[in-house]
N, C-alpha and C. Protein backbone atom coordinates (compact mmCIF):
# COMPACT_ATOMS: atom_id res chain seq x y z
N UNK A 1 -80.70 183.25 3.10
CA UNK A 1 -79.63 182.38 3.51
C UNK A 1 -78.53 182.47 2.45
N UNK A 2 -77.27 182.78 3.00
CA UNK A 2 -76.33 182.71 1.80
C UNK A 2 -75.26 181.62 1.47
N UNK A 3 -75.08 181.01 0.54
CA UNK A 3 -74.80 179.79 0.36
C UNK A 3 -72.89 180.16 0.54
N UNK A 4 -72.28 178.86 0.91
CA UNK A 4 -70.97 179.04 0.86
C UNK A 4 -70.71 178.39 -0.70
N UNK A 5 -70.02 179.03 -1.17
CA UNK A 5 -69.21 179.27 -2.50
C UNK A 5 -68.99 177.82 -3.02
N UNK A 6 -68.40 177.09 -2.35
CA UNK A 6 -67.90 175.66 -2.18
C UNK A 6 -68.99 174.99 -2.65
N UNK A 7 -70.44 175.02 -2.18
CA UNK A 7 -71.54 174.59 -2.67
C UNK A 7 -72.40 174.84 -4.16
N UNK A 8 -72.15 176.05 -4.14
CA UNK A 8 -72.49 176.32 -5.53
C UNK A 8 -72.07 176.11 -6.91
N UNK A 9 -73.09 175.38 -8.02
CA UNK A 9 -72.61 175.35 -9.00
C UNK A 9 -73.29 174.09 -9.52
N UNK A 10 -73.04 173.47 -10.54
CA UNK A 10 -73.43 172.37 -11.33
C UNK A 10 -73.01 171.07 -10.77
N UNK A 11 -73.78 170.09 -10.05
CA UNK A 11 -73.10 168.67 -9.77
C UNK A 11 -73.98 167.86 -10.20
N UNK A 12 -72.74 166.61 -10.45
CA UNK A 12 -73.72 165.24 -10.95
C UNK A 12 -73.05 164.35 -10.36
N UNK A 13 -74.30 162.94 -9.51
CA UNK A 13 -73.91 162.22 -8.84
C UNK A 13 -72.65 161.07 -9.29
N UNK A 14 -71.87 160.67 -9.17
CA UNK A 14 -71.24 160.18 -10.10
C UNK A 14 -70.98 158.35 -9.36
N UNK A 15 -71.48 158.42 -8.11
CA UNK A 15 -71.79 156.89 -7.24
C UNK A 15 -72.32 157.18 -6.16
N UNK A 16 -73.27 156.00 -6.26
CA UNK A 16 -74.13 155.84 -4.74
C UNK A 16 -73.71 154.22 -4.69
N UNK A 17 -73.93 153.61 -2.91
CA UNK A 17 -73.95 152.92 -2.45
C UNK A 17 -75.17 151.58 -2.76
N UNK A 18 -76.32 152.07 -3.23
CA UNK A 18 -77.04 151.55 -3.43
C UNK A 18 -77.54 151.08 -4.76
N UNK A 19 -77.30 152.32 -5.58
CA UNK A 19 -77.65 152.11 -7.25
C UNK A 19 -76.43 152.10 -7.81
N UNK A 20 -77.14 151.76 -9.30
CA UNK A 20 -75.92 151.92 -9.96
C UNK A 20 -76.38 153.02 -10.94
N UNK A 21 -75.13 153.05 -11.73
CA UNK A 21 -75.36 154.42 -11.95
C UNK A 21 -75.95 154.51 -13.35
N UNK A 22 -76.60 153.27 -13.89
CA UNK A 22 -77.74 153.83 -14.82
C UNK A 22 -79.17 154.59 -13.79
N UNK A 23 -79.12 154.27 -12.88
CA UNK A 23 -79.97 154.27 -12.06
C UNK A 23 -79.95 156.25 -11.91
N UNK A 24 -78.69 156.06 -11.57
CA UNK A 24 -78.26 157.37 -10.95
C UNK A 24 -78.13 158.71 -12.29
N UNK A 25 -77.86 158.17 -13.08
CA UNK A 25 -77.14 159.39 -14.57
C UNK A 25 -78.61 160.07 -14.83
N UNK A 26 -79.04 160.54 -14.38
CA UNK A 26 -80.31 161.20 -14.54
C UNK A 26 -80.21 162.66 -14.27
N UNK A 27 -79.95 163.55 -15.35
CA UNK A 27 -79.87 164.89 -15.02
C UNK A 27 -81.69 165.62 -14.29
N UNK A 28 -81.46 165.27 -13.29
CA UNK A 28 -82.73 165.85 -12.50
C UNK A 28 -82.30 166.82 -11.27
N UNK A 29 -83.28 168.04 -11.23
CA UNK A 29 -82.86 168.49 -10.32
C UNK A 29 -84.72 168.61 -9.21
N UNK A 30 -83.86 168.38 -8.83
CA UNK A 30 -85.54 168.39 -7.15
C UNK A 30 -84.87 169.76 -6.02
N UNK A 31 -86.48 170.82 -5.91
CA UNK A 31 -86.57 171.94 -5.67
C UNK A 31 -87.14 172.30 -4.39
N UNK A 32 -87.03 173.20 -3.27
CA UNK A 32 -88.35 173.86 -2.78
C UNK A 32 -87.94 175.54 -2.97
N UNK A 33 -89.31 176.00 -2.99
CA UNK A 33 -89.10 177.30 -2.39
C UNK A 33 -90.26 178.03 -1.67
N UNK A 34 -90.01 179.41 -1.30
CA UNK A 34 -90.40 179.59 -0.19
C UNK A 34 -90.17 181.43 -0.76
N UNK A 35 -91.41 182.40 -0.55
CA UNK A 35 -91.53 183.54 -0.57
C UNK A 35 -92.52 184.13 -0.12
N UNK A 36 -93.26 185.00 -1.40
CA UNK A 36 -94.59 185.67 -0.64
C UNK A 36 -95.28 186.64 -2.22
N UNK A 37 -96.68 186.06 -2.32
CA UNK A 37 -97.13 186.51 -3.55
C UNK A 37 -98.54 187.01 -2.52
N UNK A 38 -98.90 188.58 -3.42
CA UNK A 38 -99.65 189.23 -2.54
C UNK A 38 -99.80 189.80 -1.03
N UNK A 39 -98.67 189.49 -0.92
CA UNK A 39 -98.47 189.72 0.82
C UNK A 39 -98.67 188.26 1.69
N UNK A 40 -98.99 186.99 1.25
CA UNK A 40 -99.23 186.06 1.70
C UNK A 40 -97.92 184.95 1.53
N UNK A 41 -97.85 184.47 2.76
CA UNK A 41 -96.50 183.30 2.80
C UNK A 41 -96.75 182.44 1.49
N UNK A 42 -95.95 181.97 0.71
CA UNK A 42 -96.25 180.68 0.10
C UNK A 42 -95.08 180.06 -0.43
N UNK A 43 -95.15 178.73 -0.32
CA UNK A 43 -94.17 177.95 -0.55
C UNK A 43 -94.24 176.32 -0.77
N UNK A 44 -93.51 175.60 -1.44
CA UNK A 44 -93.75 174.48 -2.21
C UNK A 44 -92.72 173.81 -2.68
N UNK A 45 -92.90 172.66 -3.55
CA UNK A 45 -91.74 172.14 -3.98
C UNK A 45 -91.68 171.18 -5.58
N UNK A 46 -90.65 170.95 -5.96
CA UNK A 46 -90.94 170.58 -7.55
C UNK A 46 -89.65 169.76 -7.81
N UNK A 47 -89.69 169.34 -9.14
CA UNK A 47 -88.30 168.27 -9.98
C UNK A 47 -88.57 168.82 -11.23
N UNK A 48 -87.43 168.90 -11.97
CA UNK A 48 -87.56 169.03 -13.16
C UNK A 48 -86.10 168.16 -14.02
N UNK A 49 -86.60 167.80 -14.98
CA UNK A 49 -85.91 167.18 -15.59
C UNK A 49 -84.79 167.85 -16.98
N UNK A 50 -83.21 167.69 -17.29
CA UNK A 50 -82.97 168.50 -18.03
C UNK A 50 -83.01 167.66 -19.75
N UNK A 51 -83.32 168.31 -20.70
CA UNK A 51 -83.34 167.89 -22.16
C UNK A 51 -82.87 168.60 -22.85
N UNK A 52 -81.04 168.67 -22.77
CA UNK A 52 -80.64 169.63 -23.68
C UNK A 52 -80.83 171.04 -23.22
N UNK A 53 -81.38 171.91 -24.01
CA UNK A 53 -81.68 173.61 -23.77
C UNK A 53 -83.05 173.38 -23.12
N UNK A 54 -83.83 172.79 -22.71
CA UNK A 54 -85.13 172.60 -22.26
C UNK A 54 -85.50 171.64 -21.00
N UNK A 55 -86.17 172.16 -20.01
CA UNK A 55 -86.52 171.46 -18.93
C UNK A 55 -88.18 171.04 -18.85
N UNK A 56 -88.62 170.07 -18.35
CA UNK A 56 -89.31 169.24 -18.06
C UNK A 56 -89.93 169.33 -16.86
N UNK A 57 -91.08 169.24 -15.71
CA UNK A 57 -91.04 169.09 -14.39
C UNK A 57 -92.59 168.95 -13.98
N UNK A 58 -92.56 169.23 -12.84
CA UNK A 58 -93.65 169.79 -12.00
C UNK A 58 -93.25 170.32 -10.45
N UNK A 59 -94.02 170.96 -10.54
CA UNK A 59 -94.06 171.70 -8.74
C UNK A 59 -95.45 172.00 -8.68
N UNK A 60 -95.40 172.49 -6.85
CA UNK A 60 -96.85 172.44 -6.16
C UNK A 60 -96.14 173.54 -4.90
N UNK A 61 -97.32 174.14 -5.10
CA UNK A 61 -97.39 174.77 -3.73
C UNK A 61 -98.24 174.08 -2.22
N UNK A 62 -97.37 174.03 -1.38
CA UNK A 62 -97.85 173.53 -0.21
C UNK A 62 -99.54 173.59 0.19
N UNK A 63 -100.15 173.15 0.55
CA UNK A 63 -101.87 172.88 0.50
C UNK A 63 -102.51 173.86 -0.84
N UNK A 64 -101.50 173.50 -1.74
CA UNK A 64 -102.51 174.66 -3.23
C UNK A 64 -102.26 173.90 -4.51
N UNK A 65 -102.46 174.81 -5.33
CA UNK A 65 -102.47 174.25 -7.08
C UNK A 65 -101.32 173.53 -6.96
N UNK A 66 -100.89 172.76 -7.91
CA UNK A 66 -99.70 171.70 -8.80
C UNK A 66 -100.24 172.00 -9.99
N UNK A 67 -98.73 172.19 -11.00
CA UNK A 67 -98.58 172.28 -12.51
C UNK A 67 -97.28 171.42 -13.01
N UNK A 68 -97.75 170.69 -14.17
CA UNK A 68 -96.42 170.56 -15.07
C UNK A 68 -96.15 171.50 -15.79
N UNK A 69 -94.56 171.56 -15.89
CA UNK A 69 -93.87 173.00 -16.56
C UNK A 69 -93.26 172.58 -17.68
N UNK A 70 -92.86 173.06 -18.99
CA UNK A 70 -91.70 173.10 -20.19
C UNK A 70 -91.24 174.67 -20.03
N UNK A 71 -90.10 173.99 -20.02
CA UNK A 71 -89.40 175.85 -19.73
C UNK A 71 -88.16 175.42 -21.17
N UNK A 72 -87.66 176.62 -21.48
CA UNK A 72 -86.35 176.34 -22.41
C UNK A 72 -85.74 177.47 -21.51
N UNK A 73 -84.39 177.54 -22.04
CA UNK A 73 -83.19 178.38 -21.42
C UNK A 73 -83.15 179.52 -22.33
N UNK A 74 -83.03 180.94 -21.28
CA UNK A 74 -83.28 181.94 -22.09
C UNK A 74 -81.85 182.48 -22.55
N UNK A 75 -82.05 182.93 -23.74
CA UNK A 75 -80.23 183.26 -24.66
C UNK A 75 -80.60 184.45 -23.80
N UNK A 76 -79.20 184.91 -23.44
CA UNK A 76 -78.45 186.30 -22.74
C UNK A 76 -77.84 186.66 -24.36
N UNK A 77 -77.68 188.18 -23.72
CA UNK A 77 -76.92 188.97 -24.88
C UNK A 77 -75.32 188.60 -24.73
């Protein structure tokens, strides 16, 4: 699926109707995806939280394993 341009990129909620926005200032991002390991469908879904250069989370694959993750951001040349 290819995303329109307009959509892509970095956003943060900045008001909701319901919360306020201590509620809301939460750099989180919530995931699914969807491919194929071994020749078999698989797909699932996750949140991860951002800390600076380092993320936080968990995901699960649909009727399978769940893990919590620490990832850091990898330096490019």
């Amino acid at each position: 699926m290819k995303m329109k341009p307009e959509y892509l990129g970095t956003w943060r909620l900045t008001e909701m109707s319901t919360w306020e926005r201590d509620f809301i200032d939460l750099e989180r991002l919530v995931f699914s995806f969807a491919g194929w390991d071994e020749g078999d469908d698989i797909s699932g879904r996750g949140w991860a939280v951002a800390q600076g250069n380092k993320r936080e989370g968990w995901f699960g694959f649909h009727l399978g394993d769940e893990s919590t993750f620490k990832a850091t951001r990898k330096k490019t040349a």
